[in-house]
N, C-alpha and C. Protein backbone atom coordinates (compact mmCIF):
# COMPACT_ATOMS: atom_id res chain seq x y z
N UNK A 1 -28.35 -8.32 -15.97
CA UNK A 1 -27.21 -8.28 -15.08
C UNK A 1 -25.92 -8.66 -15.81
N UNK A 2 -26.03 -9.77 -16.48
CA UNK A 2 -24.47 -10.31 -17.30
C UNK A 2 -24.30 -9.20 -18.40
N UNK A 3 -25.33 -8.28 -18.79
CA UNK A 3 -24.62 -7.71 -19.85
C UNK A 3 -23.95 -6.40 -19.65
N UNK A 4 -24.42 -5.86 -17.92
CA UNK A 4 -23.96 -4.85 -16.99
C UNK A 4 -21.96 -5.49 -17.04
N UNK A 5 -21.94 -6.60 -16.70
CA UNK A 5 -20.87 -6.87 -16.18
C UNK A 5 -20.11 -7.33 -17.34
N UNK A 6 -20.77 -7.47 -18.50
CA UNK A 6 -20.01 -7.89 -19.61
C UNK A 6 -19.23 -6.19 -19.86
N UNK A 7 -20.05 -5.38 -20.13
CA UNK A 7 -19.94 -3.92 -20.32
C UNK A 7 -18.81 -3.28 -19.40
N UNK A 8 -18.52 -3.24 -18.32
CA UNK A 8 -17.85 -3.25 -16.96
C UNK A 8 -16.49 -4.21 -17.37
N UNK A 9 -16.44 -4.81 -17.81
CA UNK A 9 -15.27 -6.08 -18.26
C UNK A 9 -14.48 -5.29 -19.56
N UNK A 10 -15.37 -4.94 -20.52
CA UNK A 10 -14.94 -4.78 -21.85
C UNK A 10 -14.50 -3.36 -21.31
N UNK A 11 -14.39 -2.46 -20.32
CA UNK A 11 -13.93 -1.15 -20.79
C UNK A 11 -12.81 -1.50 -19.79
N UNK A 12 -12.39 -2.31 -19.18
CA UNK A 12 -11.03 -2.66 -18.60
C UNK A 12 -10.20 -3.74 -19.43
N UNK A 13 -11.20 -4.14 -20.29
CA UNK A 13 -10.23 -5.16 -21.22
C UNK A 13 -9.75 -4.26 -22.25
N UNK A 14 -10.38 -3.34 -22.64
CA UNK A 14 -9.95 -2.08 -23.56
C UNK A 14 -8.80 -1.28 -23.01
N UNK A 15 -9.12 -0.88 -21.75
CA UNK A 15 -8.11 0.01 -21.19
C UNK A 15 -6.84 -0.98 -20.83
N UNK A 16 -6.82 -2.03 -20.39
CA UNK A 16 -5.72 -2.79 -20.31
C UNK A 16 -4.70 -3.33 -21.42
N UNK A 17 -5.61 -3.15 -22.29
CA UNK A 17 -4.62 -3.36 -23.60
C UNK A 17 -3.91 -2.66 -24.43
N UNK A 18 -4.51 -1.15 -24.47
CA UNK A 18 -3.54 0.10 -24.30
C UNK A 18 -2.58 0.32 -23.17
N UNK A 19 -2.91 0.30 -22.60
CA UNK A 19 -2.08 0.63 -21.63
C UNK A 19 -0.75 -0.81 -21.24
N UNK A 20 -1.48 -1.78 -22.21
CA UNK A 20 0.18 -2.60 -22.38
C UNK A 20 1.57 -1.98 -23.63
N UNK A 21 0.75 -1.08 -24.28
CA UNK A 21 1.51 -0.67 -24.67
C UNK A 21 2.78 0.35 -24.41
N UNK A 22 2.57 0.62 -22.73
CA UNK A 22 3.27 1.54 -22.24
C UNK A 22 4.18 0.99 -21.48
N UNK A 23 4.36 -0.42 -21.30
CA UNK A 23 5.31 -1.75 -21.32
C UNK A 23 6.62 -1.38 -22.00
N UNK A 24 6.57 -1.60 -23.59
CA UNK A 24 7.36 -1.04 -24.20
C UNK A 24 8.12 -0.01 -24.43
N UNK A 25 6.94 1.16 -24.36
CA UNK A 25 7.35 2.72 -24.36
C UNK A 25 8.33 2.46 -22.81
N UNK A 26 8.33 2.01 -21.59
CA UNK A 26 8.70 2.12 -20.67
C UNK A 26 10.53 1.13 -20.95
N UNK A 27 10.02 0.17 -21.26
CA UNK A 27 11.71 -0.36 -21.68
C UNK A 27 12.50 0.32 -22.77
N UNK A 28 11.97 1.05 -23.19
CA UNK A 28 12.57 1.57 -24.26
C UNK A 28 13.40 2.75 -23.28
N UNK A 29 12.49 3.01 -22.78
CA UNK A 29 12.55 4.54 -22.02
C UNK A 29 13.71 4.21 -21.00
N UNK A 30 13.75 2.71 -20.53
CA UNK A 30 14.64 2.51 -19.57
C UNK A 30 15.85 2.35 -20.16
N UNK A 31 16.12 1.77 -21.43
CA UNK A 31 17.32 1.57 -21.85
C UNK A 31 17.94 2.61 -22.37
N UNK A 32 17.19 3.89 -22.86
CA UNK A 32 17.83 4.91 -23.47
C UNK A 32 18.23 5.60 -22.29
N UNK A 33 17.48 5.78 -21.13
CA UNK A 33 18.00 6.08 -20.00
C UNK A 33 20.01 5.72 -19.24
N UNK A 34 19.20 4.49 -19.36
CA UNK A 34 20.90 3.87 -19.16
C UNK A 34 21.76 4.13 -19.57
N UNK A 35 22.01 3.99 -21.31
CA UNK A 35 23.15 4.21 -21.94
C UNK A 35 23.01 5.46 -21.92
N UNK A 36 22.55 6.91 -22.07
CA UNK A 36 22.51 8.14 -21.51
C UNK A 36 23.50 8.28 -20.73
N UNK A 37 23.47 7.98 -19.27
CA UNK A 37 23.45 8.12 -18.29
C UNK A 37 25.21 7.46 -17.93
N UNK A 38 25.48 6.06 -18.21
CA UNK A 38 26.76 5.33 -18.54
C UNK A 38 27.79 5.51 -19.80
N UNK A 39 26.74 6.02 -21.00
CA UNK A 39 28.03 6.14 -22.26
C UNK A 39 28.05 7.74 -22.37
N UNK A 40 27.04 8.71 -22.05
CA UNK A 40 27.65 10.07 -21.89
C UNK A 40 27.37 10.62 -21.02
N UNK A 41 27.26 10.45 -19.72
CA UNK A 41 27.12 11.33 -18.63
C UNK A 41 25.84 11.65 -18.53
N UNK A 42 25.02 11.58 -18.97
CA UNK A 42 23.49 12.83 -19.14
C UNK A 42 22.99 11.81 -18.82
N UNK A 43 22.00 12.56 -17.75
CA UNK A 43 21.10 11.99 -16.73
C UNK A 43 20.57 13.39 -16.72
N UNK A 44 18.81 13.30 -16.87
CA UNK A 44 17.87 14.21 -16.35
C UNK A 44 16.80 13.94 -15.40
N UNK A 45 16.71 14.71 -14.85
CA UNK A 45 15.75 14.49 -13.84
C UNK A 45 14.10 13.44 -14.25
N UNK A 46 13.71 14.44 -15.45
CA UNK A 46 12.39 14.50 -16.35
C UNK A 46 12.13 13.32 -16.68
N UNK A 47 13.22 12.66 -17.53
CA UNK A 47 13.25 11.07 -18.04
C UNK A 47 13.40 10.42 -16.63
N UNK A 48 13.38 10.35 -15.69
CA UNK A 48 14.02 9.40 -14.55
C UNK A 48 12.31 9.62 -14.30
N UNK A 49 11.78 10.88 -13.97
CA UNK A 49 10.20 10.82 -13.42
C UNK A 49 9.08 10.26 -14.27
N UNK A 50 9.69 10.52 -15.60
CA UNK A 50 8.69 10.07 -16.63
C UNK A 50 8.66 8.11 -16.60
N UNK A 51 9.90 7.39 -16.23
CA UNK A 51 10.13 6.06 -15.97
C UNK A 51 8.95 5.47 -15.04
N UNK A 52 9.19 6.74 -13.79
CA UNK A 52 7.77 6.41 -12.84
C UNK A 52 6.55 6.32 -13.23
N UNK A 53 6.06 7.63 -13.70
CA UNK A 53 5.20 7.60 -13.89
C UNK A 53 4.63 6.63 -15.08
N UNK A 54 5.38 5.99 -15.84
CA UNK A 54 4.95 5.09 -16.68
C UNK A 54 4.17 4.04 -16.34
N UNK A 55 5.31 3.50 -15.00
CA UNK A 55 5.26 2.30 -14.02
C UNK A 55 3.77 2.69 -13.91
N UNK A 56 3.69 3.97 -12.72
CA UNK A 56 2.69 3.41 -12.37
C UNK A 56 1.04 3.64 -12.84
N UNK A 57 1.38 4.45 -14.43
CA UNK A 57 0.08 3.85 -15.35
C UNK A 57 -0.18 2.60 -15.44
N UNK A 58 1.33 1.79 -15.91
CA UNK A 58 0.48 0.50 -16.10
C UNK A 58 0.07 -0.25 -15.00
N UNK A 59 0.66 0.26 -13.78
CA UNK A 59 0.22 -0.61 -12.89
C UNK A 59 -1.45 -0.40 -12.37
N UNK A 60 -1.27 0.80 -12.51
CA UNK A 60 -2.42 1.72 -12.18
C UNK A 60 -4.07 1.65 -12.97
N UNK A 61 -3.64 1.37 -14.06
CA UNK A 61 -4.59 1.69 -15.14
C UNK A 61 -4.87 -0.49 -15.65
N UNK A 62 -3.51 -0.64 -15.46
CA UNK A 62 -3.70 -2.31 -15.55
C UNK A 62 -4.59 -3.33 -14.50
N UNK A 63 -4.66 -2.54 -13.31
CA UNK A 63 -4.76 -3.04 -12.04
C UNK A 63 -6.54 -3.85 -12.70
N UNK A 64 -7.53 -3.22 -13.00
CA UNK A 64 -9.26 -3.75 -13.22
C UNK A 64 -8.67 -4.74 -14.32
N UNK A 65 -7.48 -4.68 -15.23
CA UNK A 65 -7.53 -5.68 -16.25
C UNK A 65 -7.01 -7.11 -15.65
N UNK A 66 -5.99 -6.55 -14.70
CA UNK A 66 -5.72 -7.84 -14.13
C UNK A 66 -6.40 -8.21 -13.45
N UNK A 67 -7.18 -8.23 -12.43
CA UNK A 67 -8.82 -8.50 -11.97
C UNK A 67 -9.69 -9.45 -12.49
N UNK A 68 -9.99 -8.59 -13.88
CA UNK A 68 -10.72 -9.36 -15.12
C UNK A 68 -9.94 -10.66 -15.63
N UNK A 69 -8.76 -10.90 -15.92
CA UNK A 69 -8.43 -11.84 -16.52
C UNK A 69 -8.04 -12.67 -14.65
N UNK A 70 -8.02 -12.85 -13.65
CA UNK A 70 -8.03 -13.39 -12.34
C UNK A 70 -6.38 -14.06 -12.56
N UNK A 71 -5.13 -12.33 -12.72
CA UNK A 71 -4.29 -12.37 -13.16
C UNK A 71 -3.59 -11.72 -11.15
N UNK A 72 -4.66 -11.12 -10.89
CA UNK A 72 -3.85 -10.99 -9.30
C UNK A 72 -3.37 -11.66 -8.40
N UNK A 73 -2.89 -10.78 -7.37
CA UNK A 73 -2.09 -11.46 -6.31
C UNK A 73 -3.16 -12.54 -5.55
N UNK A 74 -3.23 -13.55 -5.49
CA UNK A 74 -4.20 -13.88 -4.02
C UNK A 74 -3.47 -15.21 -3.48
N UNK A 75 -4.05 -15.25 -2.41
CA UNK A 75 -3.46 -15.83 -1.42
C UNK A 75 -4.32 -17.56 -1.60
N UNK A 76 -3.24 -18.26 -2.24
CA UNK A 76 -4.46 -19.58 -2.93
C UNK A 76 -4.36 -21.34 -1.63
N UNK A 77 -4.56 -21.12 -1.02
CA UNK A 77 -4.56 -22.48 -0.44
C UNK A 77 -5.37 -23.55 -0.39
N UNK A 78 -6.44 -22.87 -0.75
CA UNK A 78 -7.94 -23.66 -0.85
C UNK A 78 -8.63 -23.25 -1.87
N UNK A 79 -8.49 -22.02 -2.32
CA UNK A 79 -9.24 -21.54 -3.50
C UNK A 79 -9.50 -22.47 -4.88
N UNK A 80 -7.72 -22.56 -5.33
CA UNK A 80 -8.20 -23.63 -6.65
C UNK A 80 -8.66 -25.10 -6.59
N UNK A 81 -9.09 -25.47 -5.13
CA UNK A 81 -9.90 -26.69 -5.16
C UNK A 81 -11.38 -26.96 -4.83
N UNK A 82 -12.00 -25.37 -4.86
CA UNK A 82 -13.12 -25.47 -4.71
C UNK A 82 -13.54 -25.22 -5.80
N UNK A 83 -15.05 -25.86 -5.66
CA UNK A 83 -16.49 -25.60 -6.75
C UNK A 83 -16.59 -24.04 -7.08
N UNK A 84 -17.17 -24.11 -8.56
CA UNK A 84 -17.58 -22.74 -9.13
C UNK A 84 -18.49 -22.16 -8.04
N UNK A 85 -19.23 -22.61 -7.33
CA UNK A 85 -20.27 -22.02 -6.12
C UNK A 85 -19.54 -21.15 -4.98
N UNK A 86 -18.03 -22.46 -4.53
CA UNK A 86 -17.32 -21.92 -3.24
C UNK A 86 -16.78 -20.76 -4.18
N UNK A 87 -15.77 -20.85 -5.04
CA UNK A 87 -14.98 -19.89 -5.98
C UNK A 87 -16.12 -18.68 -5.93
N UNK A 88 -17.16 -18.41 -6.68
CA UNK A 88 -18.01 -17.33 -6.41
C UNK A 88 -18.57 -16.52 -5.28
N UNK A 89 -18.85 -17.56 -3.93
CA UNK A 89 -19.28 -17.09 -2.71
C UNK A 89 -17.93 -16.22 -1.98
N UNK A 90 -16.90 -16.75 -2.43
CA UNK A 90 -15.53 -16.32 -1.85
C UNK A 90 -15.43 -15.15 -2.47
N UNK A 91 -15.42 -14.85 -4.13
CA UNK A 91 -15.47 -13.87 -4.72
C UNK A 91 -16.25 -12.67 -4.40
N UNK A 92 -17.48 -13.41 -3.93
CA UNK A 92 -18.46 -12.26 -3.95
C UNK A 92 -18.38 -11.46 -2.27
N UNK A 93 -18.24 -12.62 -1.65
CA UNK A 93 -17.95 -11.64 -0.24
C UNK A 93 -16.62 -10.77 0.03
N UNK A 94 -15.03 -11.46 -0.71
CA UNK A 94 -14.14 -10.66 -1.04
C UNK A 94 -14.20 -9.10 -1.37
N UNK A 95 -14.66 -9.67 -2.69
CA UNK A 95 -15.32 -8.11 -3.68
C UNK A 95 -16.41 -7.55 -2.72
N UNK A 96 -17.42 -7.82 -2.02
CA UNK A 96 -18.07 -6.70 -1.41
C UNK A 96 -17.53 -6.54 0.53
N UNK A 97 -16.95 -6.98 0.81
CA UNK A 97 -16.05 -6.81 1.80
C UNK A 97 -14.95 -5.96 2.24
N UNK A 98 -14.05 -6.58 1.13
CA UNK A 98 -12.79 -5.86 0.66
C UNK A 98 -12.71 -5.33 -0.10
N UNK A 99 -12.95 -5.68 -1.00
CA UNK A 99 -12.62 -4.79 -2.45
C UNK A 99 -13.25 -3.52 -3.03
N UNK A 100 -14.62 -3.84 -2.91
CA UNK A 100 -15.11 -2.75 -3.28
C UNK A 100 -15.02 -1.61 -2.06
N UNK A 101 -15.14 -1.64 -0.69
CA UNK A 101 -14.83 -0.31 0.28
C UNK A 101 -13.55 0.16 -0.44
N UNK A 102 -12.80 -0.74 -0.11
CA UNK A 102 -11.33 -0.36 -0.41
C UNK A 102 -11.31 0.34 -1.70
N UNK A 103 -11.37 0.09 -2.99
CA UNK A 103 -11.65 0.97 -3.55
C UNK A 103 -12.45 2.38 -3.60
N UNK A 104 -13.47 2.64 -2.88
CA UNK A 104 -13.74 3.42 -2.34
C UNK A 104 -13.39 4.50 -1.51
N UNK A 105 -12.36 4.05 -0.74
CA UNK A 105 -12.11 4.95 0.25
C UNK A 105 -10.46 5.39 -0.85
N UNK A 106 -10.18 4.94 -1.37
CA UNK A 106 -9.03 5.23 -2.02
C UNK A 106 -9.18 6.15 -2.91
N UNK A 107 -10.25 6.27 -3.88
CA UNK A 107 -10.66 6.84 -4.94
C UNK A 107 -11.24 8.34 -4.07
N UNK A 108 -11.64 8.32 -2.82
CA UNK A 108 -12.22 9.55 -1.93
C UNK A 108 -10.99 10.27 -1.37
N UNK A 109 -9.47 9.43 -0.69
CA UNK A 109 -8.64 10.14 -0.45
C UNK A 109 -7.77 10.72 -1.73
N UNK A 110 -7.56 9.51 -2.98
CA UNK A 110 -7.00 10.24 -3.69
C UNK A 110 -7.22 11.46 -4.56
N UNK A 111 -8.40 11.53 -4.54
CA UNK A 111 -8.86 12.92 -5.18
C UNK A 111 -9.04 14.01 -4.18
N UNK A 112 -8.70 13.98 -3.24
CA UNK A 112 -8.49 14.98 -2.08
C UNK A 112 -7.11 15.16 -2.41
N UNK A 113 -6.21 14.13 -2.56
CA UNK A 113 -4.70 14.26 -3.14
C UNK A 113 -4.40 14.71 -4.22
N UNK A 114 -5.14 14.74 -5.11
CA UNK A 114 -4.98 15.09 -6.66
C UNK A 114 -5.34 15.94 -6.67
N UNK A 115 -6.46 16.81 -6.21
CA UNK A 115 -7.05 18.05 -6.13
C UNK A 115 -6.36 19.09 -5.63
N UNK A 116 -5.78 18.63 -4.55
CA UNK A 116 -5.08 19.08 -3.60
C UNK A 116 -3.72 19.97 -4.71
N UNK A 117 -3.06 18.80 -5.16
CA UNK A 117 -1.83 19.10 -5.95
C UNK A 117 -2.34 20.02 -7.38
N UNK A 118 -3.10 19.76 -7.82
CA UNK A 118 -3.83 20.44 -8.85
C UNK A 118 -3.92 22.06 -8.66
N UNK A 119 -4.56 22.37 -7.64
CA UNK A 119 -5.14 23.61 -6.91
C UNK A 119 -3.81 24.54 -6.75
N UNK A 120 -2.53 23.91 -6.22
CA UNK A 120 -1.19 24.36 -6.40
C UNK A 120 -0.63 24.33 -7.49
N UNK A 121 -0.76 23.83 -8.55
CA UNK A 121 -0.14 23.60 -9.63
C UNK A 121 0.96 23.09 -9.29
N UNK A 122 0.99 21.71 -8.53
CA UNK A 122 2.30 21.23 -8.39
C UNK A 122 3.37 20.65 -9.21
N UNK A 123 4.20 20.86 -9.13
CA UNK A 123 5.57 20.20 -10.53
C UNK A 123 6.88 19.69 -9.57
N UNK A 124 7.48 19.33 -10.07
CA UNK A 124 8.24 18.35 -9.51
C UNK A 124 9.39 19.16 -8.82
N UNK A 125 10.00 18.72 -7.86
CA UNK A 125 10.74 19.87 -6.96
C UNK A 125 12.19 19.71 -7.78
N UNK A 126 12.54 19.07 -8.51
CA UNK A 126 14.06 18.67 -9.22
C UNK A 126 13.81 19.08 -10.65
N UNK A 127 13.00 19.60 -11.29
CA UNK A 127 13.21 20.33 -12.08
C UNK A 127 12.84 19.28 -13.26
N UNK A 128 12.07 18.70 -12.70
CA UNK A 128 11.51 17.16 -13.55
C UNK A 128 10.01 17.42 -14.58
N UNK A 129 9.56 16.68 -14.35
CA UNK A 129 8.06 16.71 -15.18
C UNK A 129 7.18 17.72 -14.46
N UNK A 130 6.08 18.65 -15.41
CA UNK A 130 5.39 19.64 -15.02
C UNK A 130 4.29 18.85 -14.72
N UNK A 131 2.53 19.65 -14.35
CA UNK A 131 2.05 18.81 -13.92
C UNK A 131 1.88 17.59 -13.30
N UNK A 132 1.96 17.67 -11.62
CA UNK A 132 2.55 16.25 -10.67
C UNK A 132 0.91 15.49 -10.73
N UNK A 133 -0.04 17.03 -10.64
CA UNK A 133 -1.48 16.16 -10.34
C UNK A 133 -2.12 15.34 -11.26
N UNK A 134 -1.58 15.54 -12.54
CA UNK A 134 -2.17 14.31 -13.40
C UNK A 134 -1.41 13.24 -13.11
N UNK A 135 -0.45 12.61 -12.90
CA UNK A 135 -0.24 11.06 -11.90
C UNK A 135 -1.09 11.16 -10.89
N UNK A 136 -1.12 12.18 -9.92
CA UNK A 136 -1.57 11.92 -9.15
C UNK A 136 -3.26 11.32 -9.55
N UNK A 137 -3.78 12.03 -10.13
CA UNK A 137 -5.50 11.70 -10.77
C UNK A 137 -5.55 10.41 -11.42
N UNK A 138 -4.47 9.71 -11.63
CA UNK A 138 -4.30 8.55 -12.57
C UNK A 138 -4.36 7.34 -11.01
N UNK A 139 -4.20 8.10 -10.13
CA UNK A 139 -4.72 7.19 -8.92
C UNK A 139 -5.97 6.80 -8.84
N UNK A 140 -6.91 8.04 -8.65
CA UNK A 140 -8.30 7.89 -9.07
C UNK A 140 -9.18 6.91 -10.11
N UNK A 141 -8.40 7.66 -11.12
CA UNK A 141 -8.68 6.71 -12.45
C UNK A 141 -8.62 5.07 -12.12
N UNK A 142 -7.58 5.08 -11.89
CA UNK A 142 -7.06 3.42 -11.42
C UNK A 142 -7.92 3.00 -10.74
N UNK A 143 -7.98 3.13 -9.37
CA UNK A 143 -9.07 2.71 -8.36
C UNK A 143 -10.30 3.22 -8.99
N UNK A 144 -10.62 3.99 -9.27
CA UNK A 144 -12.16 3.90 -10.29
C UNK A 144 -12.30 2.46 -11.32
N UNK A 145 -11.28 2.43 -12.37
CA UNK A 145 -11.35 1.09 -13.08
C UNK A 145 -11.46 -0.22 -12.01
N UNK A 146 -10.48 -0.18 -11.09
CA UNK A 146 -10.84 -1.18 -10.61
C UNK A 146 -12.20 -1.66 -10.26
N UNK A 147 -12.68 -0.36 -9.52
CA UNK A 147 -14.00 -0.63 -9.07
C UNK A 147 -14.94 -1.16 -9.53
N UNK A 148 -15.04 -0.76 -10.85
CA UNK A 148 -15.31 -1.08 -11.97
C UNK A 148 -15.64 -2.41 -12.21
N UNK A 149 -14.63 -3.06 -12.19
CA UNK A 149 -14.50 -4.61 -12.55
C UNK A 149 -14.68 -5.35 -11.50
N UNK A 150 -14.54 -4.68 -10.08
CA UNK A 150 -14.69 -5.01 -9.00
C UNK A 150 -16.26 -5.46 -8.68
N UNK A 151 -17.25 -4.04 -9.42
CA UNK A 151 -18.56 -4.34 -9.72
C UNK A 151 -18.88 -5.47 -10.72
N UNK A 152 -18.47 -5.56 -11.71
CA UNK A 152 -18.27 -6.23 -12.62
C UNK A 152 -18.48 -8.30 -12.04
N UNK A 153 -17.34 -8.10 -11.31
CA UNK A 153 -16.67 -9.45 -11.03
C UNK A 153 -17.65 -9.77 -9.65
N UNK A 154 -18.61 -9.25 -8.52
CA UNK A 154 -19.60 -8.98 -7.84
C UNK A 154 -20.65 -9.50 -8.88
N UNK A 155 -21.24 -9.10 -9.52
CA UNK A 155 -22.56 -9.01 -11.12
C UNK A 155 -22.18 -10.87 -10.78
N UNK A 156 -21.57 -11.13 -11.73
CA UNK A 156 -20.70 -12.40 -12.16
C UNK A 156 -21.08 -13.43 -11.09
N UNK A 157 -20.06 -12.97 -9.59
CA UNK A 157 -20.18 -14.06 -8.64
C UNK A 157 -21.38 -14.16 -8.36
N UNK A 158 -22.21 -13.23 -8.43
CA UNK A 158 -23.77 -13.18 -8.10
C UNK A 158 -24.74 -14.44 -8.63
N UNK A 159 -24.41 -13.94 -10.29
CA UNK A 159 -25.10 -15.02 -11.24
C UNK A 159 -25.07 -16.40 -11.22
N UNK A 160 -23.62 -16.52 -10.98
CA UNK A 160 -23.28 -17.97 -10.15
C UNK A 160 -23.29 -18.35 -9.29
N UNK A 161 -24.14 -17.69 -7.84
CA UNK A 161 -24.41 -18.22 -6.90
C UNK A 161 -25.83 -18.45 -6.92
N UNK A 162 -26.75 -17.71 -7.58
CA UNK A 162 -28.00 -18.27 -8.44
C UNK A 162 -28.55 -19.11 -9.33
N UNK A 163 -27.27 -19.51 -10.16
CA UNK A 163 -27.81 -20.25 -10.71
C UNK A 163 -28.11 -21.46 -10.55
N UNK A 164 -28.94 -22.24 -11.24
CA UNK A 164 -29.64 -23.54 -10.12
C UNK A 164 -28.77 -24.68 -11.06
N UNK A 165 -28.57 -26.04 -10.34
CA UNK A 165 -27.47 -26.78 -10.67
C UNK A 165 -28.16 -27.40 -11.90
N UNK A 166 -27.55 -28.07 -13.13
CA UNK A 166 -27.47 -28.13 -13.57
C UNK A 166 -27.74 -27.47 -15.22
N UNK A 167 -27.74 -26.16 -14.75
CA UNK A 167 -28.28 -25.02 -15.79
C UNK A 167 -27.20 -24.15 -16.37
């Protein structure tokens, strides 16, 4: 089981660390944008969509890494004062409650969405970036990784709600 979830961990700790590199590519992208745009007039559509879509790789593709490192949003009032047992039982009913449907049903509509746009060959109505459905599929992707780690981080809380105390 731990080496399922070790495996499950390492391909979002992989993918998250590329995909910090699009951090940079993205400030870069924002500042050449700017002065473009303020010191000579030129503003394109393409670079303004390509800004987005950067965003939301990393957010997208970052989302199972931040997971893994327990870098997300959550709502903490009681959490960081409980035992590795409460911390896991919370985890584990979270993750199979919430997290994992939810990923699920996201990864089922968005590829109805991505497919969808694909099948049209959709491109951007302003004369911006070609291919819209590969962002769009990078939804999929995303909520797939998550799931991922979502399984992953499930494996985990599991092991630690088994294991017997002092072991």
């Amino acid at each position: 089981m731990e080496k399922v979830s070790n495996f499950l961990s390492q391909i979002n700790e992989r993918i998250g660390q590329a995909t910090a590199w699009l951090t940079g590519m993205l400030m870069l992208l924002v500042c050449y944008n700017v002065a473009a745009r303020y010191l000579f007039n030129n503003s394109q559509a393409w670079r303004t969509e390509l800004e987005w879509h950067l965003f939301a790789l990393i957010f997208l593709l970052g989302a199972g890494y931040a997971l893994k490192h327990d870098k997300h949003v959550r709502v903490d009032l009681f959490y960081a004062n409980f035992s590795e047992k409460k911390k896991a039982l919370v985890n584990f009913l979270g993750t199979l409650i919430f997290l994992i449907p939810w990923c699920i049903l996201i990864i089922y509509a968005s590829y109805k969405y991505a497919h969808s746009s694909w099948m049209m060959n959709e491109t951007s109505p302003d004369n911006g970036l070609p291919a819209r459905y590969l962002i769009k599929f990078a939804i999929t992707v995303g909520m797939g990784l998550l799931l991922l780690q979502a399984i992953s981080l499930l494996i985990s809380s599991l092991a630690t709600l088994l294991k017997k105390e002092g072991s």
